[in-house]
N, C-alpha and C. Protein backbone atom coordinates (compact mmCIF):
# COMPACT_ATOMS: atom_id res chain seq x y z
N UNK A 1 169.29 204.05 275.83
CA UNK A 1 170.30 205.07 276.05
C UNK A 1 170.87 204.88 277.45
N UNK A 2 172.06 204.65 277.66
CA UNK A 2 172.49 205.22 278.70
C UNK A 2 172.91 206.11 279.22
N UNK A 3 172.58 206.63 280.64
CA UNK A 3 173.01 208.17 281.27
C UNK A 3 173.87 207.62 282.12
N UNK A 4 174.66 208.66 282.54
CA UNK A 4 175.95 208.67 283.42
C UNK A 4 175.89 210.06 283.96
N UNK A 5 176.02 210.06 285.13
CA UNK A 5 176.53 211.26 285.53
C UNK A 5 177.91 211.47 285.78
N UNK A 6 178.42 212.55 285.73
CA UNK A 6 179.86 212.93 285.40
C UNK A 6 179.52 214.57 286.39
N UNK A 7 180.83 214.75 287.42
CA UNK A 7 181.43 215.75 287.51
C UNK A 7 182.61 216.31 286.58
N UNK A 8 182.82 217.80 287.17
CA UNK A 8 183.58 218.46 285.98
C UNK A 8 185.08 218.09 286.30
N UNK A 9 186.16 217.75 285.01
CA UNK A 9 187.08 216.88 285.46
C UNK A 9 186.59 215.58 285.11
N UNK A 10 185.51 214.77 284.91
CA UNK A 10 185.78 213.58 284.84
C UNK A 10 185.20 212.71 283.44
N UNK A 11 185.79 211.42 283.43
CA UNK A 11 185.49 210.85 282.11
C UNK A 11 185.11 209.99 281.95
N UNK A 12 184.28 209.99 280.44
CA UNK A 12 184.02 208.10 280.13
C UNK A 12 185.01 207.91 279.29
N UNK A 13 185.07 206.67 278.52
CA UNK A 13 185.49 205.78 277.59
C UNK A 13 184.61 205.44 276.66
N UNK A 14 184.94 205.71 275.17
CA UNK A 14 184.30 205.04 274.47
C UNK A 14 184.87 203.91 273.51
N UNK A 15 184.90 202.68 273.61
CA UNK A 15 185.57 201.94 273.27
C UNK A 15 187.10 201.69 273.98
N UNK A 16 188.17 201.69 273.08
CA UNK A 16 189.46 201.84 274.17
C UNK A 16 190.37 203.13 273.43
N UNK A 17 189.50 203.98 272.89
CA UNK A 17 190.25 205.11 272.33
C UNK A 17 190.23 206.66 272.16
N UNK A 18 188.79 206.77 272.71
CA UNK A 18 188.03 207.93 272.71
C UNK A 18 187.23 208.19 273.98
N UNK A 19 188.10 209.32 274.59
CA UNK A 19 187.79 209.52 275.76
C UNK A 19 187.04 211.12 275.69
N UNK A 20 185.59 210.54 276.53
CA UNK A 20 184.87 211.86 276.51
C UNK A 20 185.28 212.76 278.22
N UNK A 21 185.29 214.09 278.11
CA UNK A 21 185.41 214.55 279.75
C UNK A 21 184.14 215.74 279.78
N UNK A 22 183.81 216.19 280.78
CA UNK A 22 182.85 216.85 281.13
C UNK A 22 184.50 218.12 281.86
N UNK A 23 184.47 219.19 280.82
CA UNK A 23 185.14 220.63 280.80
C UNK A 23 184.70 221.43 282.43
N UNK A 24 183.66 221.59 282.04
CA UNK A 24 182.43 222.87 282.50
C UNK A 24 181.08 222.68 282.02
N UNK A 25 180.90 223.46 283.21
CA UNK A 25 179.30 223.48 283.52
C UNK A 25 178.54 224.85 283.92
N UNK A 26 177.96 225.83 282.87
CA UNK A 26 177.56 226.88 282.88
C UNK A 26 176.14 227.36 282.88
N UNK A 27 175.64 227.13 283.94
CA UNK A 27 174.02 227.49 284.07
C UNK A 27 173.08 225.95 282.82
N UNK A 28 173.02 226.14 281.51
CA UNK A 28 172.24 224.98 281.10
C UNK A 28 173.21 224.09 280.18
N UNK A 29 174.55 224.90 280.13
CA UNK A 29 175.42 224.72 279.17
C UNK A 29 176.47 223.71 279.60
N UNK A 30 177.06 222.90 278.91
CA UNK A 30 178.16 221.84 278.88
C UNK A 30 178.87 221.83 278.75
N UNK A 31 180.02 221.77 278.68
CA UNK A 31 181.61 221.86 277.63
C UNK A 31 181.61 220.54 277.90
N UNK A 32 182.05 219.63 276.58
CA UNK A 32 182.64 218.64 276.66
C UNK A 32 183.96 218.66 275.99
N UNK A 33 185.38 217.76 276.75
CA UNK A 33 186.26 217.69 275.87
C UNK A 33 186.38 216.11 274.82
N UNK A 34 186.54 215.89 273.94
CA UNK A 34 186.70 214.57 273.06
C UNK A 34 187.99 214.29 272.51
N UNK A 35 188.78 213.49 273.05
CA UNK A 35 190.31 213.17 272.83
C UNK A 35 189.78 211.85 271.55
N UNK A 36 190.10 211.56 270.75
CA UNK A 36 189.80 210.64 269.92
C UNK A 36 190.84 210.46 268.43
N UNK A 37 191.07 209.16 267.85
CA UNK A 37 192.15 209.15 266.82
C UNK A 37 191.53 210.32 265.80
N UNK A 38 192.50 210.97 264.87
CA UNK A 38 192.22 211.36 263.86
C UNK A 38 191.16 211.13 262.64
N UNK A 39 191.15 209.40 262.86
CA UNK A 39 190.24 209.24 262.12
C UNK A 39 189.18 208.81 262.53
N UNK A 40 188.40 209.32 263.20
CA UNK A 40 187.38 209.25 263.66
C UNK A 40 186.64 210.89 263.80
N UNK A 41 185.50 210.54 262.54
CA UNK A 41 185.03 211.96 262.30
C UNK A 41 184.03 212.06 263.83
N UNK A 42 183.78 213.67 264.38
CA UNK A 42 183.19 214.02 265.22
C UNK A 42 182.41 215.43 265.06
N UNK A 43 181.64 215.63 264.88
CA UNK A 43 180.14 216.48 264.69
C UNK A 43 179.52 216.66 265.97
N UNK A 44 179.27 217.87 265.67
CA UNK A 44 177.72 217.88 266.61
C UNK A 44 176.74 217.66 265.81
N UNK A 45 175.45 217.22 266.31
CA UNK A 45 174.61 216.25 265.72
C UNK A 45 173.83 217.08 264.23
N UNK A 46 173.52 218.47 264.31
CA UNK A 46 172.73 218.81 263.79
C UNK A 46 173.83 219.14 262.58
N UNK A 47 174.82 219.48 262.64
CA UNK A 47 176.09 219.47 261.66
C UNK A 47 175.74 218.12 260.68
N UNK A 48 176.13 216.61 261.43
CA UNK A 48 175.89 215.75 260.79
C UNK A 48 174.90 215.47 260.31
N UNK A 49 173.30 215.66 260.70
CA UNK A 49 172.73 215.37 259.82
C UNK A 49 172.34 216.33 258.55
N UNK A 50 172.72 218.10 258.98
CA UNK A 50 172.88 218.56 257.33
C UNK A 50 173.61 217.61 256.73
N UNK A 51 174.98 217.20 256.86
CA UNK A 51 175.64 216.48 255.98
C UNK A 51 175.56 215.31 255.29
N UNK A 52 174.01 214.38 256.63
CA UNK A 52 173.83 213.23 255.78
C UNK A 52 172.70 213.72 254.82
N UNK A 53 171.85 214.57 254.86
CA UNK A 53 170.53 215.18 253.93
C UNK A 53 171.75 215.52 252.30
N UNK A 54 172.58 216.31 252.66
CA UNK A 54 173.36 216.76 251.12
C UNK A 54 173.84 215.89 250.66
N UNK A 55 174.51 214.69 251.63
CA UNK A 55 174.77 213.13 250.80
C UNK A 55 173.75 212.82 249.59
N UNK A 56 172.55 212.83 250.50
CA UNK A 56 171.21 212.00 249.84
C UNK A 56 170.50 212.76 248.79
N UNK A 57 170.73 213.99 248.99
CA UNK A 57 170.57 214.80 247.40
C UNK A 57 171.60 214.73 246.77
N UNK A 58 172.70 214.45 246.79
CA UNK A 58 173.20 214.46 245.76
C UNK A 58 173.23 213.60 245.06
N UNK A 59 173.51 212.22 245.87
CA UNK A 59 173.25 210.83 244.65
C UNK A 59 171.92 211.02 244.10
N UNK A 60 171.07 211.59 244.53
CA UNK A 60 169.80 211.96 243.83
C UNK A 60 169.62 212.88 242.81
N UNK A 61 170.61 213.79 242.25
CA UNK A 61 170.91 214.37 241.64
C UNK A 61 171.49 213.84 240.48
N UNK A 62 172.65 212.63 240.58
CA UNK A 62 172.73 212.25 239.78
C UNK A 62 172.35 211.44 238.08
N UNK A 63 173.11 212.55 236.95
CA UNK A 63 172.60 212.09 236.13
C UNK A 63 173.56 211.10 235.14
N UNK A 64 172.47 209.79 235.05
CA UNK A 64 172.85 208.16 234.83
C UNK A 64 173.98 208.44 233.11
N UNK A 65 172.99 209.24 232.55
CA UNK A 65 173.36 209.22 231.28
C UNK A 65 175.15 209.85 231.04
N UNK A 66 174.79 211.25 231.69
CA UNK A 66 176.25 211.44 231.80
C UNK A 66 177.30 210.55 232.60
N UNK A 67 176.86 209.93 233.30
CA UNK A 67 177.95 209.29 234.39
C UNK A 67 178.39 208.25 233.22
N UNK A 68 177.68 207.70 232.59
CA UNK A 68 177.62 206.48 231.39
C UNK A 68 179.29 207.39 230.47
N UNK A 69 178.52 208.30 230.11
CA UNK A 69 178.95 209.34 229.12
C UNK A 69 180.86 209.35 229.78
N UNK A 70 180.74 209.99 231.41
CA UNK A 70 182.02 210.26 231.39
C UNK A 70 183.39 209.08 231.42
N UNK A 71 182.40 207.70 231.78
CA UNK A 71 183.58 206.59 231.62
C UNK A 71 182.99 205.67 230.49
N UNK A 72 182.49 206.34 229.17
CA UNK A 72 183.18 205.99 228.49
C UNK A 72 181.62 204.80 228.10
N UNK A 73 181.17 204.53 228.86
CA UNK A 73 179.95 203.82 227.95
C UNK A 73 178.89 203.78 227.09
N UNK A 74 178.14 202.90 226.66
CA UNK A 74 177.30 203.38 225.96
C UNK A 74 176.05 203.55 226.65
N UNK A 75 174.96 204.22 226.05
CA UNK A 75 173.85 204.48 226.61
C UNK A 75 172.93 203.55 225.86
């Protein structure tokens, strides 16, 4: 991992398109700002990994027979 220290006002780079800044700084708290293309999804972490856990149940959920069923194959 790398650390950086950053005053408030200032920024990294991530890559050549996504620029992180340090907002504010409130007793234990952070503000960060994230300028980045549109397509580039951005989460906070615990967001993303609910989202990768409901990925992984759901293909797990899946049932073979119907999927067969809805395009049309045989079982």
């Amino acid at each position: 991992m790398l650390a950086l220290a950053r005053k408030v006002n200032q920024s990294i780079m991530l890559g050549n398109d996504i620029e992180v800044t340090l907002l504010e700084i409130k007793g234990d708290q952070v503000k960060l700002g994230i300028s980045a293309p549109k397509s580039v999804p951005i989460y906070r972490k615990e967001i993303y990994l609910q989202i990768q856990e409901e990925n992984k149940n759901a293909v797990q959920e899946v049932d073979m027979d119907k999927l067969k069923d809805l395009f049309g194959g045989k079982n």
